[in-house]
N, C-alpha and C. Protein backbone atom coordinates (compact mmCIF):
# COMPACT_ATOMS: atom_id res chain seq x y z
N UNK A 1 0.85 -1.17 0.00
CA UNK A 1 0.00 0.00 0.00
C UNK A 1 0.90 1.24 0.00
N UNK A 2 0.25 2.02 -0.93
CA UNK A 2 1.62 3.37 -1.37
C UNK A 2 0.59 4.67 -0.97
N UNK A 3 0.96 5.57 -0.37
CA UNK A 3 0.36 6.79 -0.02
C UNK A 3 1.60 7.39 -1.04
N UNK A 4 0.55 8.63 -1.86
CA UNK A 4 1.54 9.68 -2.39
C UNK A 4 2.17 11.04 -1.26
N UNK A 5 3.16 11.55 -1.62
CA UNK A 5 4.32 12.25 -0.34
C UNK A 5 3.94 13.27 -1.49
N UNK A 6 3.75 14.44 -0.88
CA UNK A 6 3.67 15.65 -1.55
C UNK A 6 5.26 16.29 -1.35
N UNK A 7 5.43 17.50 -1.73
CA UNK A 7 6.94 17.59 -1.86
C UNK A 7 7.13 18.64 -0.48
N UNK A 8 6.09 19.17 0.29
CA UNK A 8 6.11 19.71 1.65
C UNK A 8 6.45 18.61 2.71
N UNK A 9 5.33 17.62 2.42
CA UNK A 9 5.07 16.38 3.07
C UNK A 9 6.74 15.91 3.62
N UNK A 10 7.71 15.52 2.47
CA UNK A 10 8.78 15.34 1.84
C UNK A 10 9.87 15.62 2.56
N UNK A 11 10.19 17.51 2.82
CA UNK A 11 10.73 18.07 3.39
C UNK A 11 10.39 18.10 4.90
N UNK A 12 8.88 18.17 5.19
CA UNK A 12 9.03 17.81 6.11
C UNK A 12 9.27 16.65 6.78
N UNK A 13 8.95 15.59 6.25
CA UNK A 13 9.55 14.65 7.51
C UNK A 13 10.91 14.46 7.68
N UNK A 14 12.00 15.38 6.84
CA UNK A 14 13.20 15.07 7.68
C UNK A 14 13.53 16.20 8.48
N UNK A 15 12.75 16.76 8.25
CA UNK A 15 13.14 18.55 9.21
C UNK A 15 12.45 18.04 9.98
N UNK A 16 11.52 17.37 11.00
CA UNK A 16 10.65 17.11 12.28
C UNK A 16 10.95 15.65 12.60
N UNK A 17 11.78 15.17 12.05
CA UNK A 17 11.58 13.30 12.45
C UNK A 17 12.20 13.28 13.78
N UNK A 18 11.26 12.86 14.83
CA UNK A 18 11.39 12.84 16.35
C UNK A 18 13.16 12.27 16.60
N UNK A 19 13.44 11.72 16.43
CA UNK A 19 15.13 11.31 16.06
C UNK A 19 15.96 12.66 16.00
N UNK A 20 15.46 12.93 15.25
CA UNK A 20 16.34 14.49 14.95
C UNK A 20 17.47 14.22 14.05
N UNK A 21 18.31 12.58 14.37
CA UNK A 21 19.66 12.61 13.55
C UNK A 21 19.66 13.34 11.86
N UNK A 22 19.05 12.87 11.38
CA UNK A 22 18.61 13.02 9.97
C UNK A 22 17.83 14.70 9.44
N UNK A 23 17.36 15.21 10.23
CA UNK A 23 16.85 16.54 10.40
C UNK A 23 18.13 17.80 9.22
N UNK A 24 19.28 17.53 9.09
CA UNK A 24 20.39 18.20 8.96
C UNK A 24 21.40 17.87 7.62
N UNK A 25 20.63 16.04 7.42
CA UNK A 25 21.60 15.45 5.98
C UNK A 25 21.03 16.46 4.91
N UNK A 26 20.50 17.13 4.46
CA UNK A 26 20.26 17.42 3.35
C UNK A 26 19.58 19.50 3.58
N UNK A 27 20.50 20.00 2.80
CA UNK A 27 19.56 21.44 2.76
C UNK A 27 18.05 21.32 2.12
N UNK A 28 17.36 22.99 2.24
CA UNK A 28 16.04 23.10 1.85
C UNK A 28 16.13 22.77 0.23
N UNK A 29 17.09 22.96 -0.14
CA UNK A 29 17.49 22.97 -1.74
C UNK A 29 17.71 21.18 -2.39
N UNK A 30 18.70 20.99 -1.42
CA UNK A 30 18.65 19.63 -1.58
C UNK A 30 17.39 18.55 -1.11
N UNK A 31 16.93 18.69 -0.80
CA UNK A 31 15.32 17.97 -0.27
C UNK A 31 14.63 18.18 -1.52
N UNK A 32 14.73 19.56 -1.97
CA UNK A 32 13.71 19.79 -2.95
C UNK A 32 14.47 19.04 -4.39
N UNK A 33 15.55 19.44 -4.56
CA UNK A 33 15.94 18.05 -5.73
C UNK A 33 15.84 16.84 -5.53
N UNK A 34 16.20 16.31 -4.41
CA UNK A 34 15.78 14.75 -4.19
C UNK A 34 14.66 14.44 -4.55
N UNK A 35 13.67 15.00 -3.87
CA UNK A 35 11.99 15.22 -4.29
C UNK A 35 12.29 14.98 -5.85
N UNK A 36 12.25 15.87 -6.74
CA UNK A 36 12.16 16.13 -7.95
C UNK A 36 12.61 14.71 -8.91
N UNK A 37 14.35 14.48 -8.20
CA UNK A 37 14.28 13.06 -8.58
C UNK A 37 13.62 12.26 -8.75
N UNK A 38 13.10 11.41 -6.93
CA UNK A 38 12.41 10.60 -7.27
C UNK A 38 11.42 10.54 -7.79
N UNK A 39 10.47 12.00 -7.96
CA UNK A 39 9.63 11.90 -8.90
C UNK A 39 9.61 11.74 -10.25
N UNK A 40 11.12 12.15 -10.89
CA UNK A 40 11.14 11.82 -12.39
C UNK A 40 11.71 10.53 -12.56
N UNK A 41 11.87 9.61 -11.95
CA UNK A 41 12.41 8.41 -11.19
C UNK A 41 11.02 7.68 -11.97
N UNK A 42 9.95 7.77 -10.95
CA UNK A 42 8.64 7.33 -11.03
C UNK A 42 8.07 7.12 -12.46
N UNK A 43 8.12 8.81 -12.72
CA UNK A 43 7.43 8.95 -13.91
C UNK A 43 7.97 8.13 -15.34
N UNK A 44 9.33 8.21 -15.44
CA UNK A 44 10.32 7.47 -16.54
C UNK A 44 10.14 6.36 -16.16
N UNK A 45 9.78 5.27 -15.15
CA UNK A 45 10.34 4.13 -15.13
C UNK A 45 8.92 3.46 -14.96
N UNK A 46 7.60 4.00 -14.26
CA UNK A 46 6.03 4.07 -14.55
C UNK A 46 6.11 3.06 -12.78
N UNK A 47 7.74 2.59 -12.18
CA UNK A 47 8.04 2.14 -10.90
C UNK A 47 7.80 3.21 -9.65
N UNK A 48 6.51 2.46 -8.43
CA UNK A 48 6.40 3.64 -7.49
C UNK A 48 7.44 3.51 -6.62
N UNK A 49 8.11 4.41 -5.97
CA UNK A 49 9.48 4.45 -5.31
C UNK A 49 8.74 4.72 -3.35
N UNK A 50 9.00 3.12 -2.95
CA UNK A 50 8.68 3.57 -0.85
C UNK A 50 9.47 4.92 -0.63
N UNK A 51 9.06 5.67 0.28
CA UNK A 51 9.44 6.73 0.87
C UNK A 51 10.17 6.27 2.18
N UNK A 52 11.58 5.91 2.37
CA UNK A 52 12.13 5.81 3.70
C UNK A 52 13.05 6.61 3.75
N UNK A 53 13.07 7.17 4.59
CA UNK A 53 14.30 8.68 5.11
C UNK A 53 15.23 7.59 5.23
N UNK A 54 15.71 6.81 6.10
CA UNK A 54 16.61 6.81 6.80
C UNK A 54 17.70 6.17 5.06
N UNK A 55 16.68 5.09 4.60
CA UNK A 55 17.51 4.97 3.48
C UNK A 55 18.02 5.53 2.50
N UNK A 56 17.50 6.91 2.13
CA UNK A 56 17.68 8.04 1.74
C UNK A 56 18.60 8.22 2.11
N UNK A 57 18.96 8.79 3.38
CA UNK A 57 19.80 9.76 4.44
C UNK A 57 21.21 8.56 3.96
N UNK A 58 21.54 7.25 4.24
CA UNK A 58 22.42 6.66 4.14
C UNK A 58 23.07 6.09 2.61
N UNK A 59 21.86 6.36 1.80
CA UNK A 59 22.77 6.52 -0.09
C UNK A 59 22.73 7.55 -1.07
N UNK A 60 22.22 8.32 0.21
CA UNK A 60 22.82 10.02 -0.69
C UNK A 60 23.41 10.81 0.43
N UNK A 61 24.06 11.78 -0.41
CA UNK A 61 24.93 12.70 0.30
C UNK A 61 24.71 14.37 -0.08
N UNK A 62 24.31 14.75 0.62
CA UNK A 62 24.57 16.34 0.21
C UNK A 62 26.33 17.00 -0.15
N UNK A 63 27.25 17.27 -0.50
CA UNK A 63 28.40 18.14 -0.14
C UNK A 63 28.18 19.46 -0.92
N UNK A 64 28.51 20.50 0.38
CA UNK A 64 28.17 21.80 0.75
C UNK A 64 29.16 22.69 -0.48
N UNK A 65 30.43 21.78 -0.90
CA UNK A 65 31.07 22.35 -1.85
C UNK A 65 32.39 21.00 -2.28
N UNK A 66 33.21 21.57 -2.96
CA UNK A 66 33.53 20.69 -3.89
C UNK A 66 35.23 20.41 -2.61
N UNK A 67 35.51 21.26 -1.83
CA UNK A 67 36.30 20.70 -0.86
C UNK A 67 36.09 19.69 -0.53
N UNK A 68 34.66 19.84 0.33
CA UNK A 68 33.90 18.77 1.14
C UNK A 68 34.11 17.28 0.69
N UNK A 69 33.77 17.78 -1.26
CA UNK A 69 33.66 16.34 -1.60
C UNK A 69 34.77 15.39 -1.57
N UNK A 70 36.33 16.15 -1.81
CA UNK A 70 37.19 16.30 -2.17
C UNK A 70 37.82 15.27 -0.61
N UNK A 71 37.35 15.54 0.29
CA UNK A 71 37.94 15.51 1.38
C UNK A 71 37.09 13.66 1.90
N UNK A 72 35.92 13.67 1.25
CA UNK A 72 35.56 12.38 1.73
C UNK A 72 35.80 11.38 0.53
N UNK A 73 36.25 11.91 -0.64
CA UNK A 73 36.75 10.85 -1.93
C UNK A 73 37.78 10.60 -2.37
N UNK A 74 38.56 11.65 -1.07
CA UNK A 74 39.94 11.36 -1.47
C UNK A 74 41.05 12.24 -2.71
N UNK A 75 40.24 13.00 -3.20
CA UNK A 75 40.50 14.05 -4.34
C UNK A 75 40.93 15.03 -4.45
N UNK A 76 41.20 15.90 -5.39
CA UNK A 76 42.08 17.03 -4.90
C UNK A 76 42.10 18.31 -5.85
N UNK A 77 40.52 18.00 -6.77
CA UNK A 77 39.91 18.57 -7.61
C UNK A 77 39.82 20.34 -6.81
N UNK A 78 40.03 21.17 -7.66
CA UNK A 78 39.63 22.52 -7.84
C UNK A 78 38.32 22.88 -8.73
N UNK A 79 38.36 24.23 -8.26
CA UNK A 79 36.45 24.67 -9.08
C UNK A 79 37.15 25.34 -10.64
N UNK A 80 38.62 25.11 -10.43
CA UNK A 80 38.66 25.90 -11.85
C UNK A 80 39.29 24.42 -12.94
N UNK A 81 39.48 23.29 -12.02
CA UNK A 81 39.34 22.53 -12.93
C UNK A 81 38.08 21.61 -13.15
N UNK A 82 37.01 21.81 -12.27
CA UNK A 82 35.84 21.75 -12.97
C UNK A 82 35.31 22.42 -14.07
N UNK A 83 36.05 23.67 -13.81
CA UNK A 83 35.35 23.95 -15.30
C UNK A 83 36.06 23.69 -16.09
N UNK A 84 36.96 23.20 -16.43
CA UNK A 84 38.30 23.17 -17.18
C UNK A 84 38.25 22.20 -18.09
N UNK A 85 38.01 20.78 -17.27
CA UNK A 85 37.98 19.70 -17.42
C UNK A 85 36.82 18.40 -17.35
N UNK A 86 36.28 18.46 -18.38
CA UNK A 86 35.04 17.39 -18.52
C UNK A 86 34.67 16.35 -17.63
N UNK A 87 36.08 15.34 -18.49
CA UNK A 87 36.27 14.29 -17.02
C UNK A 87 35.84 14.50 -16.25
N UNK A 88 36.61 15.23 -15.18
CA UNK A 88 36.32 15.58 -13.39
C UNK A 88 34.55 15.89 -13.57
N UNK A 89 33.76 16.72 -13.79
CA UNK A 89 32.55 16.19 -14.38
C UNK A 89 31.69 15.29 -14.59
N UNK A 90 32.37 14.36 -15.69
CA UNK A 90 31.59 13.07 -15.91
C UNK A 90 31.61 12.36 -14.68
N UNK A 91 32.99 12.53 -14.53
CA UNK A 91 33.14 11.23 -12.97
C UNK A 91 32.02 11.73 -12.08
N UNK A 92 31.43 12.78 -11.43
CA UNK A 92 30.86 13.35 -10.77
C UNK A 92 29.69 12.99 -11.27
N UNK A 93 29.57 13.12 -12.11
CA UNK A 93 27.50 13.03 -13.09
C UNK A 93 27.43 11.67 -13.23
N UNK A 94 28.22 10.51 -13.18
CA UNK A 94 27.98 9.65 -14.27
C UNK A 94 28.23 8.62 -13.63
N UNK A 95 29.52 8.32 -12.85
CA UNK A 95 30.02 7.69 -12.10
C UNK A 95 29.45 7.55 -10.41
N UNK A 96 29.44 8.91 -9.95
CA UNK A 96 28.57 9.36 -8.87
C UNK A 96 27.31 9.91 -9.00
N UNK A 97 26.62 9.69 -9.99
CA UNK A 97 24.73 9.83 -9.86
C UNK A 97 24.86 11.66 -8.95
N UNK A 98 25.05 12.34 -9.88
CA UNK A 98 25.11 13.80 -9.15
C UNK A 98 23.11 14.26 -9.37
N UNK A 99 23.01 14.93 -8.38
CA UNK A 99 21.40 15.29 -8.48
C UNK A 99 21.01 16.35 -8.92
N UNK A 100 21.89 17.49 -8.50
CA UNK A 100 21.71 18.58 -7.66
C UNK A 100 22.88 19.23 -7.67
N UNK A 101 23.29 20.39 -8.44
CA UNK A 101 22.65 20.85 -9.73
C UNK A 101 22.98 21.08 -11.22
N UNK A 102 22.77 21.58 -12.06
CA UNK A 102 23.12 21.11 -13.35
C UNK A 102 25.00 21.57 -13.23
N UNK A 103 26.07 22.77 -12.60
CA UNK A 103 26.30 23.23 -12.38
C UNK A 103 27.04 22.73 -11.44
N UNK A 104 28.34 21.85 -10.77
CA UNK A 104 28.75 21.67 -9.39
C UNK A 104 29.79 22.91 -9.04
N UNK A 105 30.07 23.91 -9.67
CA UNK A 105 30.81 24.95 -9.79
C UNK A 105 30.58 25.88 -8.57
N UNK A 106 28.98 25.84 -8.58
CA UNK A 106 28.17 26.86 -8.50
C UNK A 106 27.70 26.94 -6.47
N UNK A 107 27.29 25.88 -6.40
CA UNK A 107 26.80 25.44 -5.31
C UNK A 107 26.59 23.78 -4.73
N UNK A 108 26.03 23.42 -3.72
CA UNK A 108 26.13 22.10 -3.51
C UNK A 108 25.92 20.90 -4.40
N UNK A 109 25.88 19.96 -4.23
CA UNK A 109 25.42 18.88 -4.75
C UNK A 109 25.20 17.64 -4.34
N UNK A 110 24.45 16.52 -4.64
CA UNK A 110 24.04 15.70 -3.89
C UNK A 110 24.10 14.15 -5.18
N UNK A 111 24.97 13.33 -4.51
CA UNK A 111 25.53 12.16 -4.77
C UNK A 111 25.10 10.79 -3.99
N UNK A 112 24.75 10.08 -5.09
CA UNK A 112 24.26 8.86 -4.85
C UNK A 112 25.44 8.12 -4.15
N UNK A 113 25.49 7.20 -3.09
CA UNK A 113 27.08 6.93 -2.38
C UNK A 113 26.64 5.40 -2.70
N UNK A 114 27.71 4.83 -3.22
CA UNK A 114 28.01 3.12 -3.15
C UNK A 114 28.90 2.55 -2.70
């Protein structure tokens, strides 16, 4: 049995989940692309997707900037060779399922973790 999650619905349950741990994995920005995902997720694949935070929270990642990412993958990428360089890019989009946003130059982004 599938109840539809509106995209308030969405955001909120990780901003109020009595736990609190999870309250903090993801900005207002990033919630709202995840959202967006799994909804074009749905729609392309005609598959309804369960709604569980916690599994969420543990195979995606928000990073706040490209240090951040840099620092948990081991990397040693700059923002001017993102733009520079495709590769560093693809690996990011393609390799790491990037969400969020078209742009990693720019602002955060959010990565599928395996």
């Amino acid at each position: 049995m599938y109840r539809y999650v509106t995209e308030n619905e969405f955001r909120n349950a990780f901003k109020t989940w009595q736990g609190g741990q999870y309250k903090d994995n993801f900005s207002y920005d990033g919630l709202k692309a995840l959202y967006e995902y799994f909804e074009e997720y749905e729609e392309s694949t005609g598959e309804k997707i369960e709604f569980d935070m916690v599994a969420i929270c543990c195979e995606y990642t928000e990073y706040e900037s490209i240090e951040e990412f840099n620092n948990a993958y081991g990397k040693e990428w700059t923002l001017e060779e993102l733009k520079d360089h495709t590769e560093v890019i693809e690996f990011i989009t393609y390799e790491l399922s990037i969400f969020h946003p078209d742009d990693v130059t720019k602002t955060s982004f959010i990565i599928q973790d395996f």
